[in-house]
C-alpha atoms as a PDB file:
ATOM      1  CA  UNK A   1     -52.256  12.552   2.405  1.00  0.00           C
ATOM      2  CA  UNK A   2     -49.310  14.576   2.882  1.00  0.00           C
ATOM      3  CA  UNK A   3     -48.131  15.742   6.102  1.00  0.00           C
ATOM      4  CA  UNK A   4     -45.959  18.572   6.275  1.00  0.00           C
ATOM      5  CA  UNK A   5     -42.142  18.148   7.523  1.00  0.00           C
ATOM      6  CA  UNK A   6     -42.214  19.731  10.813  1.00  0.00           C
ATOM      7  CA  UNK A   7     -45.557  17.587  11.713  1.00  0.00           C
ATOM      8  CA  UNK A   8     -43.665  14.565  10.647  1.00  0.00           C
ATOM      9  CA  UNK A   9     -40.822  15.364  12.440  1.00  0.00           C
ATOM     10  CA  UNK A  10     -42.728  15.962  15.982  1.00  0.00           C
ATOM     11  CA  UNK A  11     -44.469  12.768  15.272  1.00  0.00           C
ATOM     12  CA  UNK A  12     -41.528  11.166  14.992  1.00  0.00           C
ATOM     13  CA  UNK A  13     -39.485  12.783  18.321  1.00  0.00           C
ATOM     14  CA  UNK A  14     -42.565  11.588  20.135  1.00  0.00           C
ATOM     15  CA  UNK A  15     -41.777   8.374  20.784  1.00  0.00           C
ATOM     16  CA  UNK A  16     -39.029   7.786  23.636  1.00  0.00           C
ATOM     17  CA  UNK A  17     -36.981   5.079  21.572  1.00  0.00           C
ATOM     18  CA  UNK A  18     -36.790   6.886  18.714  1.00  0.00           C
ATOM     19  CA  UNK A  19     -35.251  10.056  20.672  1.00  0.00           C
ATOM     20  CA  UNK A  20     -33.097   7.105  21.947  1.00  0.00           C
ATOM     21  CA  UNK A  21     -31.717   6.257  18.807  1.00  0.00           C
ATOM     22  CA  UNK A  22     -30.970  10.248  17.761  1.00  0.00           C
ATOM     23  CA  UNK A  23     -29.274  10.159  20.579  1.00  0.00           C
ATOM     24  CA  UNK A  24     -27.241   7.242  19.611  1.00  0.00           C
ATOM     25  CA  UNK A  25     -26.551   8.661  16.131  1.00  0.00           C
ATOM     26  CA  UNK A  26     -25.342  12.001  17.182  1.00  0.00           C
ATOM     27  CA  UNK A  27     -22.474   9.999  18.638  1.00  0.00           C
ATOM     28  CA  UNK A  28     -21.794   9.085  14.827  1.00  0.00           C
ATOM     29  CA  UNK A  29     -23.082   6.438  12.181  1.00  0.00           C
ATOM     30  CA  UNK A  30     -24.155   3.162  13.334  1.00  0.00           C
ATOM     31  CA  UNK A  31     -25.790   0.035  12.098  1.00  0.00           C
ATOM     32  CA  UNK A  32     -28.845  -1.319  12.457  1.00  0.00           C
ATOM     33  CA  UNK A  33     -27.343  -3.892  14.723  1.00  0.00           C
ATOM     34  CA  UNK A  34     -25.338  -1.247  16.529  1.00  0.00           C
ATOM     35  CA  UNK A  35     -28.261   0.690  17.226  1.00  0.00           C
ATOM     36  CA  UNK A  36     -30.305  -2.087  18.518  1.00  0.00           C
ATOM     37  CA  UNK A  37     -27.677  -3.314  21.000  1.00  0.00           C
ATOM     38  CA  UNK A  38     -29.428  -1.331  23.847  1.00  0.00           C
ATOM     39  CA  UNK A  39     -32.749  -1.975  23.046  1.00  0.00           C
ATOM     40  CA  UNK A  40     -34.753  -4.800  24.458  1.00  0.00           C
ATOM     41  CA  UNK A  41     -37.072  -4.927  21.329  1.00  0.00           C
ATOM     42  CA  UNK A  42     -36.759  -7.206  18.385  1.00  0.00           C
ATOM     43  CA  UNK A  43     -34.788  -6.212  15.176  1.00  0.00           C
ATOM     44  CA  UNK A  44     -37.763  -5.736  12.969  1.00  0.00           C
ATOM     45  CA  UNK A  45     -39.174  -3.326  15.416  1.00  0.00           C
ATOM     46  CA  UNK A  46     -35.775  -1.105  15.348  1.00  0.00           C
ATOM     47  CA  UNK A  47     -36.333  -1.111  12.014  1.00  0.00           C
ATOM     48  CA  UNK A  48     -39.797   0.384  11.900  1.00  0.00           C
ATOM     49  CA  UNK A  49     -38.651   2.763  13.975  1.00  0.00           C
ATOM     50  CA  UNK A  50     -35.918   3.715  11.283  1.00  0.00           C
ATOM     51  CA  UNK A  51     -38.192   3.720   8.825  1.00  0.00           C
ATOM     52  CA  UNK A  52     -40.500   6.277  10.585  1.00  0.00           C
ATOM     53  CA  UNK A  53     -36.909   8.421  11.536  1.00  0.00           C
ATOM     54  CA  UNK A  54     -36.092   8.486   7.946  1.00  0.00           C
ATOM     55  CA  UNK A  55     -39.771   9.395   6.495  1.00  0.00           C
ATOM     56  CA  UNK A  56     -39.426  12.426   8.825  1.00  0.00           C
ATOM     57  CA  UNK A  57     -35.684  13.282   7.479  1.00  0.00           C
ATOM     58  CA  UNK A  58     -33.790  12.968  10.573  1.00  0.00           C
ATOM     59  CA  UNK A  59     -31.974  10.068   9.686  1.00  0.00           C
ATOM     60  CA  UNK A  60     -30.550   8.664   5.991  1.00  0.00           C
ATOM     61  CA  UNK A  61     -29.256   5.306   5.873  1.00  0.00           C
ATOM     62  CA  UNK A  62     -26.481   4.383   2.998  1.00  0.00           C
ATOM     63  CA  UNK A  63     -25.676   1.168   1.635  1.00  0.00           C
ATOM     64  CA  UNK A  64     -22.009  -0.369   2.068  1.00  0.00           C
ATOM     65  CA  UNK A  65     -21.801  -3.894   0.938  1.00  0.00           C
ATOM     66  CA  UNK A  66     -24.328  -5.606   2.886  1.00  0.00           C
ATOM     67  CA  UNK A  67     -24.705  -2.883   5.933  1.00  0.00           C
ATOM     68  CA  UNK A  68     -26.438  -0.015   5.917  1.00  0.00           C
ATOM     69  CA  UNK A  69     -25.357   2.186   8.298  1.00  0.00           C
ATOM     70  CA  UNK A  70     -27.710   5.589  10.070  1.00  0.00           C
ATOM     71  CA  UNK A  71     -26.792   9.117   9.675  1.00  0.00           C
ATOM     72  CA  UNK A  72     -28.277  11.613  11.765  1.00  0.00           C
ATOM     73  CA  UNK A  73     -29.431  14.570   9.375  1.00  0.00           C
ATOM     74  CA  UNK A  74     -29.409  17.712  11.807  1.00  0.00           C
ATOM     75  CA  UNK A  75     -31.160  19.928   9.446  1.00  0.00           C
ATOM     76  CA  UNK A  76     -34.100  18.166   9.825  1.00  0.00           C
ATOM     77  CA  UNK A  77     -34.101  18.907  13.808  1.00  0.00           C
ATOM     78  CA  UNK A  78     -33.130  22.816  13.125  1.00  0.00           C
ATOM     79  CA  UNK A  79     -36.333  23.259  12.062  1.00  0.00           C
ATOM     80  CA  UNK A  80     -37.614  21.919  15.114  1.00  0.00           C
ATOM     81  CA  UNK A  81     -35.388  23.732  16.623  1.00  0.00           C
ATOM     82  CA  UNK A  82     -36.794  27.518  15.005  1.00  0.00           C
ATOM     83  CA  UNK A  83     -40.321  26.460  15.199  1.00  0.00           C
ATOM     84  CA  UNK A  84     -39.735  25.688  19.270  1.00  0.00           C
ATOM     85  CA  UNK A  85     -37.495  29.074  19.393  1.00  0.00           C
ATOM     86  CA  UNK A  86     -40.841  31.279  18.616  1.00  0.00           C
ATOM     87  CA  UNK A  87     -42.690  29.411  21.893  1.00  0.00           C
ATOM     88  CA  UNK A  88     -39.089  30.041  24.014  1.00  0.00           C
ATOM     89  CA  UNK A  89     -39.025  33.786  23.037  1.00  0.00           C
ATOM     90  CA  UNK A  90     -42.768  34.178  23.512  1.00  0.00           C
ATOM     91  CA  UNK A  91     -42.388  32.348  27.009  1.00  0.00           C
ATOM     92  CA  UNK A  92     -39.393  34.313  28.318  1.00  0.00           C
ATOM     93  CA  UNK A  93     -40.595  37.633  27.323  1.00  0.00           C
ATOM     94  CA  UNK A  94     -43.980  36.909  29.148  1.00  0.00           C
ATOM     95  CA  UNK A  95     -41.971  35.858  32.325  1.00  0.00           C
ATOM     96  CA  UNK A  96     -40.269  38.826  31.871  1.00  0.00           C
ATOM     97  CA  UNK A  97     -43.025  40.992  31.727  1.00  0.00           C
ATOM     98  CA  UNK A  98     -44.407  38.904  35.034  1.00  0.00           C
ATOM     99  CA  UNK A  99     -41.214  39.262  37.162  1.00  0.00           C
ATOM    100  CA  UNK A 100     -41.630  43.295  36.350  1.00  0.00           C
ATOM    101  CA  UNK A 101     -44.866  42.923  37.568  1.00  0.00           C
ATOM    102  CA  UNK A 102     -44.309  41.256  40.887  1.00  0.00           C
ATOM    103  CA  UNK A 103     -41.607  43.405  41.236  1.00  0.00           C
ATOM    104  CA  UNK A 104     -43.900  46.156  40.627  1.00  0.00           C
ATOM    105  CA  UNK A 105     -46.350  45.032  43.361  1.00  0.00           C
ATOM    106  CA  UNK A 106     -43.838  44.372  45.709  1.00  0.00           C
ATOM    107  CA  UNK A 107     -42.502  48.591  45.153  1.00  0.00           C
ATOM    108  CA  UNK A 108     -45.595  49.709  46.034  1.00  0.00           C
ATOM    109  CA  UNK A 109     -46.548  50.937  49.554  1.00  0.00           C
ATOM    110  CA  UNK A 110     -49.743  49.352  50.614  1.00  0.00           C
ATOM    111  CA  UNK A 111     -52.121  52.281  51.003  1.00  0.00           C
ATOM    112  CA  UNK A 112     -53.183  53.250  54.854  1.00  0.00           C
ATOM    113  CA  UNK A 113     -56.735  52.314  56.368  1.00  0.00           C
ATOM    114  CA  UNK A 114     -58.658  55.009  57.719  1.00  0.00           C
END
């Protein structure tokens, strides 16, 4: 089965590690054994997590002699980032359109008992 780029790349962001480990890379390239430094997990489980960063495109590793050092690959998270943009428009226009409201409500003179 196939799952589209954008699915794999949410699946991916879910986890709080991996968004970790972004975070590490967007300071620049590291090794494996650079980016597991912080983590209190086992090497082979850094790893999977690699794996499942570079399936969803947000990472490439390279080989140099024996290391292969992680890349973060930003154009993988733009698309993220457009997809999210459509839910921040639609959310600030319709807090717009709520703030005219209230302030709408508030304007208007209660009408008088009789």
């Amino acid at each position: 089965m196939k799952t589209d780029p954008l699915s794999l790349a949410l699946s991916a962001l879910a986890d709080p590690t991996r968004r970790a480990i972004l975070a590490r890379l967007a300071a620049g390239e590291a090794t494996v054994n650079e980016i597991a430094e912080p983590f209190d997990i086992s090497l082979p489980a850094v790893s999977r997590h690699l794996k499942v960063l570079e399936t969803a495109g947000l990472i490439t590793r390279s080989r140099e002699a024996q290391w292969r050092p992680c890349k973060l690959e930003p154009q993988a998270l733009k698309s993220v980032d457009e997809w999210l943009d459509f839910y921040r428009r639609f959310w600030s226009e319709s807090f717009d359109r709520m703030d005219a409201y209230i302030a709408e409500l508030k304007n208007k003179k209660p009408e008088k008992k009789k």
